[in-house]
PDB file of N, CA and C in Angstrom:
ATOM      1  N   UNK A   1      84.537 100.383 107.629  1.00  0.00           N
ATOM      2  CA  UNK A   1      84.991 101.708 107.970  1.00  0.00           C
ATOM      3  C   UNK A   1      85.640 102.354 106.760  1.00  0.00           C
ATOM      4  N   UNK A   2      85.704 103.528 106.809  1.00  0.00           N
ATOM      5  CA  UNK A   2      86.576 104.267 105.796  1.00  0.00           C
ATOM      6  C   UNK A   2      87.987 104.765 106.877  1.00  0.00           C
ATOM      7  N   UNK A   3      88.696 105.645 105.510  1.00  0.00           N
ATOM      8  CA  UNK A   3      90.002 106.286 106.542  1.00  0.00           C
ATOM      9  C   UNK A   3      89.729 107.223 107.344  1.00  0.00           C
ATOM     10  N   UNK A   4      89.064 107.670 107.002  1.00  0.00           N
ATOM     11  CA  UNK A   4      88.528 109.071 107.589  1.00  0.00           C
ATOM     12  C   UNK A   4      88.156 108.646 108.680  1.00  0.00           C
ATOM     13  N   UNK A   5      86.930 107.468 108.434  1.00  0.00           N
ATOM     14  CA  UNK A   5      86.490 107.092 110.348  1.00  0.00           C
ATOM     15  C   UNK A   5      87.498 106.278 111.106  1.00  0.00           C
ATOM     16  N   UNK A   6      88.193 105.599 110.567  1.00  0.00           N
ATOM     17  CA  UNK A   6      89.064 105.204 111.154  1.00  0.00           C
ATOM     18  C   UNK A   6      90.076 105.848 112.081  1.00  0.00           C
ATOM     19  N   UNK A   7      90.408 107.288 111.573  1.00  0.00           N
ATOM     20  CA  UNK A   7      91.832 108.539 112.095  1.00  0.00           C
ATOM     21  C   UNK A   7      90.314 108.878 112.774  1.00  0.00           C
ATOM     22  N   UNK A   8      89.488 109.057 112.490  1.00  0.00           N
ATOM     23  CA  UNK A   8      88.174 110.180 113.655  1.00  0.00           C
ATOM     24  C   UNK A   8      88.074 109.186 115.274  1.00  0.00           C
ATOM     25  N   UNK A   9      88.480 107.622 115.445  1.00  0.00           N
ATOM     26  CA  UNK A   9      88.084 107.076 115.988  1.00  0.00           C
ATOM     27  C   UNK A   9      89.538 106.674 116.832  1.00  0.00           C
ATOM     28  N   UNK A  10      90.875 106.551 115.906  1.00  0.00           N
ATOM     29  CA  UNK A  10      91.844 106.759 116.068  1.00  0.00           C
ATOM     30  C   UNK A  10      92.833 107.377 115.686  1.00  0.00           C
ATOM     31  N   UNK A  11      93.183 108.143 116.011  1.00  0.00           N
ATOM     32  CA  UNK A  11      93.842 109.177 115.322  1.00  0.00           C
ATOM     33  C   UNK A  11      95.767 109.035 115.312  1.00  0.00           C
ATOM     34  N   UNK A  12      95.898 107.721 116.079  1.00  0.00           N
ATOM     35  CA  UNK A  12      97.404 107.427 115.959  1.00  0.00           C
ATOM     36  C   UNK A  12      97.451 106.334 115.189  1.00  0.00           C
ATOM     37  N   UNK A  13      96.797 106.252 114.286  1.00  0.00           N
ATOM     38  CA  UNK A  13      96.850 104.638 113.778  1.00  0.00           C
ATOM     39  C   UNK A  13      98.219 105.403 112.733  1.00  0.00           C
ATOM     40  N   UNK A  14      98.848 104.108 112.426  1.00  0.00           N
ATOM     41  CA  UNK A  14     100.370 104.639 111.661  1.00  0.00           C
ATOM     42  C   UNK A  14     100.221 103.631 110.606  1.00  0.00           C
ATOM     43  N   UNK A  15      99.235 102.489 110.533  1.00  0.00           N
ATOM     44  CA  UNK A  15      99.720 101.494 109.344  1.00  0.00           C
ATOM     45  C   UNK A  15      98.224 100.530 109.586  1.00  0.00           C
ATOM     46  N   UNK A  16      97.853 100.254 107.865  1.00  0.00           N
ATOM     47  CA  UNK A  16      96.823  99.495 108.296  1.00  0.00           C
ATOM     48  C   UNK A  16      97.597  98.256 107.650  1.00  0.00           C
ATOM     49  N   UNK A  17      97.201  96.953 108.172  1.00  0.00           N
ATOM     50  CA  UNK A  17      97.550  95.553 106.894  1.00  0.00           C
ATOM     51  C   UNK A  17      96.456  95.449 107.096  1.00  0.00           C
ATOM     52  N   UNK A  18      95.776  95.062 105.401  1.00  0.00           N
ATOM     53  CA  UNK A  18      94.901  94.475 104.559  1.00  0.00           C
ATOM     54  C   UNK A  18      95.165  93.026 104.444  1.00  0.00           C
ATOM     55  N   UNK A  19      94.374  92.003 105.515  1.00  0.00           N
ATOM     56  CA  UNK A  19      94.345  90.131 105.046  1.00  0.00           C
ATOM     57  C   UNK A  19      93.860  90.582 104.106  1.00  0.00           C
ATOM     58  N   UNK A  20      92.594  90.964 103.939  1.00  0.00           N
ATOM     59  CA  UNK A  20      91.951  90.758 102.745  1.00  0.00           C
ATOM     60  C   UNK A  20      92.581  89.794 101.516  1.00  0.00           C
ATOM     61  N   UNK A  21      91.420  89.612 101.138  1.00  0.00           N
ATOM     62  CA  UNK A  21      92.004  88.693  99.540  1.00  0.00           C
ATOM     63  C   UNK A  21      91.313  89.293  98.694  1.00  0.00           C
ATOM     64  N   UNK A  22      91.091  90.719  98.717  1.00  0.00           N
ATOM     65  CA  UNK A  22      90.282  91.198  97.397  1.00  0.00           C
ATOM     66  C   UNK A  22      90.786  92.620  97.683  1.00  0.00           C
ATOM     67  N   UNK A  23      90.619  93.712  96.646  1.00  0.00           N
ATOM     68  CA  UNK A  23      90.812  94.941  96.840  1.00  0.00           C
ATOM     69  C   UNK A  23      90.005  95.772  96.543  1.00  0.00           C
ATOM     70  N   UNK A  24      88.697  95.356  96.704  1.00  0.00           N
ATOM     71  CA  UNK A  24      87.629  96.342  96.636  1.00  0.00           C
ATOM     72  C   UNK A  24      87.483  97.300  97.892  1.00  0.00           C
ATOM     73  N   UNK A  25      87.790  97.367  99.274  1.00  0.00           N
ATOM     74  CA  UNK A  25      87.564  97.683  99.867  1.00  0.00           C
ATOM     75  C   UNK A  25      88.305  99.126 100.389  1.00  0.00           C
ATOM     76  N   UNK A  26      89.846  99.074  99.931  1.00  0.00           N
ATOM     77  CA  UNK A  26      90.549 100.183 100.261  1.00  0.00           C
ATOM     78  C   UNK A  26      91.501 100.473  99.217  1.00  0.00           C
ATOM     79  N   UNK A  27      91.632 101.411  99.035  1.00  0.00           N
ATOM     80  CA  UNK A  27      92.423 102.090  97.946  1.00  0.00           C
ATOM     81  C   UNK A  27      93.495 102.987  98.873  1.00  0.00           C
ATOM     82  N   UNK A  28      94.714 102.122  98.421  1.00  0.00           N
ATOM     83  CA  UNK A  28      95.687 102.933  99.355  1.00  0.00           C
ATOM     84  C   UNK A  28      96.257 103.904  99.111  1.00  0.00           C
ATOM     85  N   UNK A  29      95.657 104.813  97.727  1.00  0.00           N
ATOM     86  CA  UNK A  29      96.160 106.334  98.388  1.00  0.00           C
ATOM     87  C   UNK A  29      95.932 106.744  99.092  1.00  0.00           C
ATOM     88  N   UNK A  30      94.494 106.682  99.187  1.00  0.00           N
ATOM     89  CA  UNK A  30      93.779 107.519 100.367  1.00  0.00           C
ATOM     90  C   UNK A  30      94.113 107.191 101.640  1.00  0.00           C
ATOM     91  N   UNK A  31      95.286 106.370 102.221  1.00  0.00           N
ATOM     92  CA  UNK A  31      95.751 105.980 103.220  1.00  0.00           C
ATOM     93  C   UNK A  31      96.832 106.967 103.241  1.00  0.00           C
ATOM     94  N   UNK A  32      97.876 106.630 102.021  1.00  0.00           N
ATOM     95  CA  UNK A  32      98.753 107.493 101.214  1.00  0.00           C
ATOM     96  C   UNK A  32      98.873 108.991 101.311  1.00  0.00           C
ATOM     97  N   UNK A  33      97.727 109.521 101.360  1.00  0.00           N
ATOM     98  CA  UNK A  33      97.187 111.105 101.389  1.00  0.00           C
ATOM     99  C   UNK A  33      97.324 111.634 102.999  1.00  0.00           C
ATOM    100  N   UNK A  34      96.715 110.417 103.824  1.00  0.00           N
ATOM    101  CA  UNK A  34      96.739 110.933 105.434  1.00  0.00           C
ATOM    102  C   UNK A  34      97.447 110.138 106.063  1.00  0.00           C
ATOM    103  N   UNK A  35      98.527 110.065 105.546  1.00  0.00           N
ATOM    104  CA  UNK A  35     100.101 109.206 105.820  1.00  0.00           C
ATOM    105  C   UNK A  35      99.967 108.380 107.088  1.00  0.00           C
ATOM    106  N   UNK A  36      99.048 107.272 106.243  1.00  0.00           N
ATOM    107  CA  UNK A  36      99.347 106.147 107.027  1.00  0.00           C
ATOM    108  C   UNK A  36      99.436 105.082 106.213  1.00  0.00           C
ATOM    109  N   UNK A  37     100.335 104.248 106.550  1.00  0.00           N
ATOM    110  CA  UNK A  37     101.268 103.223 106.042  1.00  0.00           C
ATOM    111  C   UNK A  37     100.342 102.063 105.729  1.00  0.00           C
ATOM    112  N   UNK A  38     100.352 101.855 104.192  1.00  0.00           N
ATOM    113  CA  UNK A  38      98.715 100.754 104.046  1.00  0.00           C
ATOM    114  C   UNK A  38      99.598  99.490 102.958  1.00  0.00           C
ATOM    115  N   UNK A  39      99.316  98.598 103.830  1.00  0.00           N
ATOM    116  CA  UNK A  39     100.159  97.071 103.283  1.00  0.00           C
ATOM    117  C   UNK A  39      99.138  96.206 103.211  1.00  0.00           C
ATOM    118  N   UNK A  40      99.011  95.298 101.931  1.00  0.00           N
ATOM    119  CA  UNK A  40      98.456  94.331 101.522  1.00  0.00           C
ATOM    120  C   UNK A  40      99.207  92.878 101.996  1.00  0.00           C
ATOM    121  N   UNK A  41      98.085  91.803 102.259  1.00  0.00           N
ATOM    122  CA  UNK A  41      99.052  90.910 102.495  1.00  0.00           C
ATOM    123  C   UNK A  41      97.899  89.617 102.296  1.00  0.00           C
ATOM    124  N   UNK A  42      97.871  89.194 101.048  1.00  0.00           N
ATOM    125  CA  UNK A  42      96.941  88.711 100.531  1.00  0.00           C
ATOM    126  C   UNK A  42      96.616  87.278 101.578  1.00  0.00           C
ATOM    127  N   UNK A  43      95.685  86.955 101.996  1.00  0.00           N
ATOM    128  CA  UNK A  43      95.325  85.863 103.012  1.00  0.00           C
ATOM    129  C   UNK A  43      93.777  85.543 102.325  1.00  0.00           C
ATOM    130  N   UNK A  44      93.717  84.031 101.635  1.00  0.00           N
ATOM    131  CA  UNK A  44      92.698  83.944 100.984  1.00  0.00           C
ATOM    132  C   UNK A  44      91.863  83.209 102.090  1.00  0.00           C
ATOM    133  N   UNK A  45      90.629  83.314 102.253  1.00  0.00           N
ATOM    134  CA  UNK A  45      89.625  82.902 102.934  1.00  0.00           C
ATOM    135  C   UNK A  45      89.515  81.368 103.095  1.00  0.00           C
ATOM    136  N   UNK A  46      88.982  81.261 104.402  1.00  0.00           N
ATOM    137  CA  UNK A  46      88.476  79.617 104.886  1.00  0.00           C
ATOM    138  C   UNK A  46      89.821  78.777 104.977  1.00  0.00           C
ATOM    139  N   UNK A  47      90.971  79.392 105.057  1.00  0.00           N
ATOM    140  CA  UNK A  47      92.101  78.566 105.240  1.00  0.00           C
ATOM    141  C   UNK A  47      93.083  79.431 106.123  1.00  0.00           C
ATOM    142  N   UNK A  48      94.126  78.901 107.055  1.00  0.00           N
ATOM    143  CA  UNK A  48      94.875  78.986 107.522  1.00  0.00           C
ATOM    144  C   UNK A  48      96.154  80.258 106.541  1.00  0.00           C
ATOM    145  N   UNK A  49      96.324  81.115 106.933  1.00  0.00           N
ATOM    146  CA  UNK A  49      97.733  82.048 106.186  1.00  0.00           C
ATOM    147  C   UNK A  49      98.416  80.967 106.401  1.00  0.00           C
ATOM    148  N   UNK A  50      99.284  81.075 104.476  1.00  0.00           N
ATOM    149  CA  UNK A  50     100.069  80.005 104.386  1.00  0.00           C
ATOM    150  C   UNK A  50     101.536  81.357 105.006  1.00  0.00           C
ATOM    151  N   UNK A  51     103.165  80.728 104.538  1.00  0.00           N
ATOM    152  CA  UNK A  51     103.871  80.462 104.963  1.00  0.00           C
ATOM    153  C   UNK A  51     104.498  82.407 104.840  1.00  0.00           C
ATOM    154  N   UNK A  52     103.994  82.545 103.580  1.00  0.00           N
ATOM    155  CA  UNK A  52     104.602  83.788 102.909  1.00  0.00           C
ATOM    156  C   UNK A  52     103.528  84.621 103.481  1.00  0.00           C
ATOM    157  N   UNK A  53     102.585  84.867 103.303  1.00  0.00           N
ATOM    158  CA  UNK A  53     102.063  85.825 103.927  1.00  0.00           C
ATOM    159  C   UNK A  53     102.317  85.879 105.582  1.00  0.00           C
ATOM    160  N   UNK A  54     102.275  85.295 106.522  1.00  0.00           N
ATOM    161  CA  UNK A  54     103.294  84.816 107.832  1.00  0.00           C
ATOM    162  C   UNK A  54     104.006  85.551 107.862  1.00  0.00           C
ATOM    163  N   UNK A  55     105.220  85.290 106.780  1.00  0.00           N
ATOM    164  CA  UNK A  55     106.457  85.588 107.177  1.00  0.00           C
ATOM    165  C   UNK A  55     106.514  87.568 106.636  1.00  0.00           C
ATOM    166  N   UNK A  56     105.545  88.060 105.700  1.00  0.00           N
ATOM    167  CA  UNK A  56     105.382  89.305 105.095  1.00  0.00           C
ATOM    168  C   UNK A  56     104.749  89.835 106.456  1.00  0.00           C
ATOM    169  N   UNK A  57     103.866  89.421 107.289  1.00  0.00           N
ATOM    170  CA  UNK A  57     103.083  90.086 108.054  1.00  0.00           C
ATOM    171  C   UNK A  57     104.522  90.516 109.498  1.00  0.00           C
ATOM    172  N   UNK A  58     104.942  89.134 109.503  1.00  0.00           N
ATOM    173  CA  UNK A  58     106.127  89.185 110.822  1.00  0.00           C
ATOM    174  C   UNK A  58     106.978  90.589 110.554  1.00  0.00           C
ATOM    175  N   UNK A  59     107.484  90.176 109.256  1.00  0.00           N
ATOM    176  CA  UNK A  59     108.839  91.611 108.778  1.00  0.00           C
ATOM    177  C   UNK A  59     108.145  93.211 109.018  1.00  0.00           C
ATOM    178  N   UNK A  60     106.738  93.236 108.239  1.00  0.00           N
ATOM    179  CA  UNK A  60     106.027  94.160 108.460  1.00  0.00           C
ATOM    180  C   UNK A  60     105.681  94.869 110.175  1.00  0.00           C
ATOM    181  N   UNK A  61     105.737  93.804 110.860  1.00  0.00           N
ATOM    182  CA  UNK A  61     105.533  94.119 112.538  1.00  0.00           C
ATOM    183  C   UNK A  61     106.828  94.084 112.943  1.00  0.00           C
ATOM    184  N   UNK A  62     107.379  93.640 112.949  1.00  0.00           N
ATOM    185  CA  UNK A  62     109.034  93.678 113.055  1.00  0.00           C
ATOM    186  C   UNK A  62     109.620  95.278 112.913  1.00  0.00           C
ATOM    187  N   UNK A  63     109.317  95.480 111.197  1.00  0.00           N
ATOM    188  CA  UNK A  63     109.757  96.732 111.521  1.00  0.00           C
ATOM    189  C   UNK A  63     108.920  98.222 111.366  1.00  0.00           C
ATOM    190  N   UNK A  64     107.692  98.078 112.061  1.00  0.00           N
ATOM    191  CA  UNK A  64     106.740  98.536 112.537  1.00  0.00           C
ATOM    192  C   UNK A  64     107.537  98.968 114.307  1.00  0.00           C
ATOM    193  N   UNK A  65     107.185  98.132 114.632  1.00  0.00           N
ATOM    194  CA  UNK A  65     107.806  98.139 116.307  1.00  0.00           C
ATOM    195  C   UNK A  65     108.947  98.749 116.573  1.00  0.00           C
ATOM    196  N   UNK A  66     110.273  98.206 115.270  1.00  0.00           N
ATOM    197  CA  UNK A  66     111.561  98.802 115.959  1.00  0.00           C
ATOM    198  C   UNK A  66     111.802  99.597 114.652  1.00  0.00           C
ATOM    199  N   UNK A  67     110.392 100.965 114.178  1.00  0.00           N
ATOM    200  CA  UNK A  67     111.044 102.228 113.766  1.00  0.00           C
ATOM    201  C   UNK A  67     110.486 103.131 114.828  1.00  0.00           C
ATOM    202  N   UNK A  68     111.269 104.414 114.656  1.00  0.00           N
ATOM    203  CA  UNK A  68     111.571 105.468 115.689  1.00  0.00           C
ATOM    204  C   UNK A  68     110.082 105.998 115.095  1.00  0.00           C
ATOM    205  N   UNK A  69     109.622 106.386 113.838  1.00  0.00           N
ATOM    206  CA  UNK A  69     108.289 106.761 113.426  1.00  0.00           C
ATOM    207  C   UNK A  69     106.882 106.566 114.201  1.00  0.00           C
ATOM    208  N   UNK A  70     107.295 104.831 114.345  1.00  0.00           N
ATOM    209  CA  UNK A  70     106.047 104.577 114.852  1.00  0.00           C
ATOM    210  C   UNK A  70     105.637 104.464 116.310  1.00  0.00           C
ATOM    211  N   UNK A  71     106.446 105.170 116.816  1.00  0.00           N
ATOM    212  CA  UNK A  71     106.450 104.819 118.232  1.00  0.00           C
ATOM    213  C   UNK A  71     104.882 105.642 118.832  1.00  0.00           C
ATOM    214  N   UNK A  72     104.325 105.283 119.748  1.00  0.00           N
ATOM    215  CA  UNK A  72     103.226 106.074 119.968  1.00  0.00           C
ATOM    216  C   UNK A  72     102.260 105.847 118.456  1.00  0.00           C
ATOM    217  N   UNK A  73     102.207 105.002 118.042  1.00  0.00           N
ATOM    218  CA  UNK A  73     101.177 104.808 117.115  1.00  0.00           C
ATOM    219  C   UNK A  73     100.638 103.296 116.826  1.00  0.00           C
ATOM    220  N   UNK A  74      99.773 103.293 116.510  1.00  0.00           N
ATOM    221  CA  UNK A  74      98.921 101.685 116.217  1.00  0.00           C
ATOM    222  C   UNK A  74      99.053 101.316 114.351  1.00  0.00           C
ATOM    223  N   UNK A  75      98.779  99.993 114.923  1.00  0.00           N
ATOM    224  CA  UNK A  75      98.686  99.177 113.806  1.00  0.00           C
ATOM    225  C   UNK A  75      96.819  98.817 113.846  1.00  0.00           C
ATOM    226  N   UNK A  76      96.318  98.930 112.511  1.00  0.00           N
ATOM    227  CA  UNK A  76      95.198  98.774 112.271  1.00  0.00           C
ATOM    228  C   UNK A  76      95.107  96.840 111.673  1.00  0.00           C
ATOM    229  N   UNK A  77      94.691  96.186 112.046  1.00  0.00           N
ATOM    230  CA  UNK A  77      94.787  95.115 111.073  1.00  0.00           C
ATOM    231  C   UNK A  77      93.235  94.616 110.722  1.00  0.00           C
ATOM    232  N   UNK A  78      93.327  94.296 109.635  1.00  0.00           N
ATOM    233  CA  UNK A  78      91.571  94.090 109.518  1.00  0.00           C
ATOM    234  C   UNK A  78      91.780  92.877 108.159  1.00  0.00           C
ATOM    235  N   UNK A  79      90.715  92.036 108.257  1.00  0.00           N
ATOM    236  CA  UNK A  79      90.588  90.743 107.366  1.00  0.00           C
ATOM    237  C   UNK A  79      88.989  90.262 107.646  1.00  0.00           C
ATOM    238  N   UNK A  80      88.385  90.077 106.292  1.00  0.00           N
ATOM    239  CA  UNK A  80      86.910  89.866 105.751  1.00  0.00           C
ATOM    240  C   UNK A  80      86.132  88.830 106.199  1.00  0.00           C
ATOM    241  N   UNK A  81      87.036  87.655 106.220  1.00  0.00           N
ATOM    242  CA  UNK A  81      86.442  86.141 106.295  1.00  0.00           C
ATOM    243  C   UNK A  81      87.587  85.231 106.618  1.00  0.00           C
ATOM    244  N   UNK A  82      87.559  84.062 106.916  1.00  0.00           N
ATOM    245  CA  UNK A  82      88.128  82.684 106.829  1.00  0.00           C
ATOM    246  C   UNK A  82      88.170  82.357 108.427  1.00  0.00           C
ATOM    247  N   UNK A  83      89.453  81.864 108.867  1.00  0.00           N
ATOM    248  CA  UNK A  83      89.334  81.681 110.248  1.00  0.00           C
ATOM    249  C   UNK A  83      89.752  82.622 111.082  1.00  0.00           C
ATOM    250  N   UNK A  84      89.450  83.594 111.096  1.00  0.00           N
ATOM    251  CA  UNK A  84      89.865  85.223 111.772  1.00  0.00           C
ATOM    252  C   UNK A  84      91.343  85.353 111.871  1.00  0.00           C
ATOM    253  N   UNK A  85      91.796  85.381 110.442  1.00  0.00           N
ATOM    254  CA  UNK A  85      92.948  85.452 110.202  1.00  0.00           C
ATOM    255  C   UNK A  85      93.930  86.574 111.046  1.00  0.00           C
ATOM    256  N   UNK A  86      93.514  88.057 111.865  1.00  0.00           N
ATOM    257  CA  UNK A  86      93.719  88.815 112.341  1.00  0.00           C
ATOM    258  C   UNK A  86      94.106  88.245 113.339  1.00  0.00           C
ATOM    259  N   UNK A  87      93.584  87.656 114.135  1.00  0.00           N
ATOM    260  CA  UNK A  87      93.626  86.862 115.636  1.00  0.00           C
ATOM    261  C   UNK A  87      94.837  85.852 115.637  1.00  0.00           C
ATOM    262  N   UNK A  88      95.113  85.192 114.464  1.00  0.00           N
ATOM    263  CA  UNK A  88      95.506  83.865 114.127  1.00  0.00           C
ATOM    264  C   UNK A  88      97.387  84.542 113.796  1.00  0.00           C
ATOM    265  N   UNK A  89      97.251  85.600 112.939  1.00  0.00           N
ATOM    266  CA  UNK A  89      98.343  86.404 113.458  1.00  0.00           C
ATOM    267  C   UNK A  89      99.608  86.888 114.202  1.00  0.00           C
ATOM    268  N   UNK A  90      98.642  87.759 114.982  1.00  0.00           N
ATOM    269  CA  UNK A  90      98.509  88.395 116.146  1.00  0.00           C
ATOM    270  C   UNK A  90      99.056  87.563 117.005  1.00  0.00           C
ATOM    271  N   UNK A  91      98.325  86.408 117.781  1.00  0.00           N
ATOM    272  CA  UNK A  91      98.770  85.493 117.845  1.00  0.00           C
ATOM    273  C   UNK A  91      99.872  84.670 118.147  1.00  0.00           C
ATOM    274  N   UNK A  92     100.289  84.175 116.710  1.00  0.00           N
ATOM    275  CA  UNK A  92     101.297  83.447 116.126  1.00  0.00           C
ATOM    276  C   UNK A  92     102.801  84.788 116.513  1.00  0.00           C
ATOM    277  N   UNK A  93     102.470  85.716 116.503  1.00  0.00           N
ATOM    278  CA  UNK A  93     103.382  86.567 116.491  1.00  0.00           C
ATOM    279  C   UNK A  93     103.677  86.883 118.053  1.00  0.00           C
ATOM    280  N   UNK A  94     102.978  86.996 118.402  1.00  0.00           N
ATOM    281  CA  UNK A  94     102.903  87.349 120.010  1.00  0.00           C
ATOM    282  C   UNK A  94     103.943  86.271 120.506  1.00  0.00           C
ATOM    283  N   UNK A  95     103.567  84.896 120.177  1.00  0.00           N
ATOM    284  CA  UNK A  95     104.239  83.384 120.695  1.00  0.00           C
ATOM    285  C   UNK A  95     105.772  83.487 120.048  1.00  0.00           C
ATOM    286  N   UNK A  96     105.294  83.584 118.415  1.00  0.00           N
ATOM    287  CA  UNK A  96     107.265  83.462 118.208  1.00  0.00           C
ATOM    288  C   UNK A  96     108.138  84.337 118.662  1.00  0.00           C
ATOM    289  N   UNK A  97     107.744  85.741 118.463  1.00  0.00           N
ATOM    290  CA  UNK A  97     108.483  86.800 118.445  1.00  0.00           C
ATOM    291  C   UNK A  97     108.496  87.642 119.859  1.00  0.00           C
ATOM    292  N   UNK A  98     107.677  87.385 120.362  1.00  0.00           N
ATOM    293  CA  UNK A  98     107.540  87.878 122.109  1.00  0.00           C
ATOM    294  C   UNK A  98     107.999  86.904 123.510  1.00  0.00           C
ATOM    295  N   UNK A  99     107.758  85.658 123.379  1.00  0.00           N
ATOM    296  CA  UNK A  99     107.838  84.904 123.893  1.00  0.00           C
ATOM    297  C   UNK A  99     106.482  84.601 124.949  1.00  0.00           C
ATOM    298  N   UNK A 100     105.524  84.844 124.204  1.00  0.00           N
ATOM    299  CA  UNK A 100     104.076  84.441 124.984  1.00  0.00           C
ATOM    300  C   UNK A 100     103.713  83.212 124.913  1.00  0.00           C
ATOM    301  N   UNK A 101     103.087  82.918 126.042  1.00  0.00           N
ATOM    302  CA  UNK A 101     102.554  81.258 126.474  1.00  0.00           C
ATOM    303  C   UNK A 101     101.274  81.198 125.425  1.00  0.00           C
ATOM    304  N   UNK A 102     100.654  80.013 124.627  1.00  0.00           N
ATOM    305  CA  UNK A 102      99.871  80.282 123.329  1.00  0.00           C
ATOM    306  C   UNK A 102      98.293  80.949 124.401  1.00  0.00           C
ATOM    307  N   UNK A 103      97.974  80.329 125.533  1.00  0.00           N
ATOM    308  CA  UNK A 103      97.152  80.839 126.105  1.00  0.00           C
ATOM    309  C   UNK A 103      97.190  82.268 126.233  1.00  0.00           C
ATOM    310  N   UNK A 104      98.064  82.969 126.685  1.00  0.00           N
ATOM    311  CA  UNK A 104      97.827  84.171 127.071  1.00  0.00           C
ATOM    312  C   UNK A 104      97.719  85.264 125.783  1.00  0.00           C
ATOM    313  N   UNK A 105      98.952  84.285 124.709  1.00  0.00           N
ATOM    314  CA  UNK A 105      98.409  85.493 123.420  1.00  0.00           C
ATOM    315  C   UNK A 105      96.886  85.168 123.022  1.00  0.00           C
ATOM    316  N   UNK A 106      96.340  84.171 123.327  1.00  0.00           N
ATOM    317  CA  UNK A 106      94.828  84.370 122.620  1.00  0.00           C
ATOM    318  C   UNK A 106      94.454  85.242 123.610  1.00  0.00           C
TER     319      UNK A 106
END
């Protein structure tokens, strides 16, 4: 997707994170330009997010959720390859920080 289709498809998105492990794909002015909040969070492929990217993604949703900005708006998250690092996440976050049973966050 580009930004453009992305706001055409959703138009409250407030922040994308990039797993990605490369930066060919988005150039975050152009996120920058149609003010939405674009964070890298390097997650290299075919392996598990180690400890730091985890803990960058948590703070990032953390205070995503409890600003007054983003209320009524989405988080975009998108990642290329490995073990669907997006899901794995998501997830992990749902369980520590929500208090979800691991079944129900998958």
């Amino acid at each position: 997707f580009t930004p453009k289709s992305l706001l055409d498809k959703l138009p409250n998105v407030g922040s994308v994170i990039d797993l990605s492990a490369t930066s060919r794909y988005y150039d975050p002015k152009v996120f920058a330009d149609i003010n939405v909040k674009y964070t890298k969070v390097l997650c290299v492929g075919q392996g598990i997010p180690n400890e730091g990217s985890v803990d960058k993604f948590f703070k990032l949703m953390d205070n995503f959720l409890h600003s007054p900005e983003s209320r009524g708006k989405l988080v975009d998250l998108h990642c290329t390859n490995g073990i669907n690092h997006s899901n794995f996440l998501v997830a992990k976050y749902l369980i520590l920080r929500s208090g979800f049973q691991p079944a129900d966050a998958l």
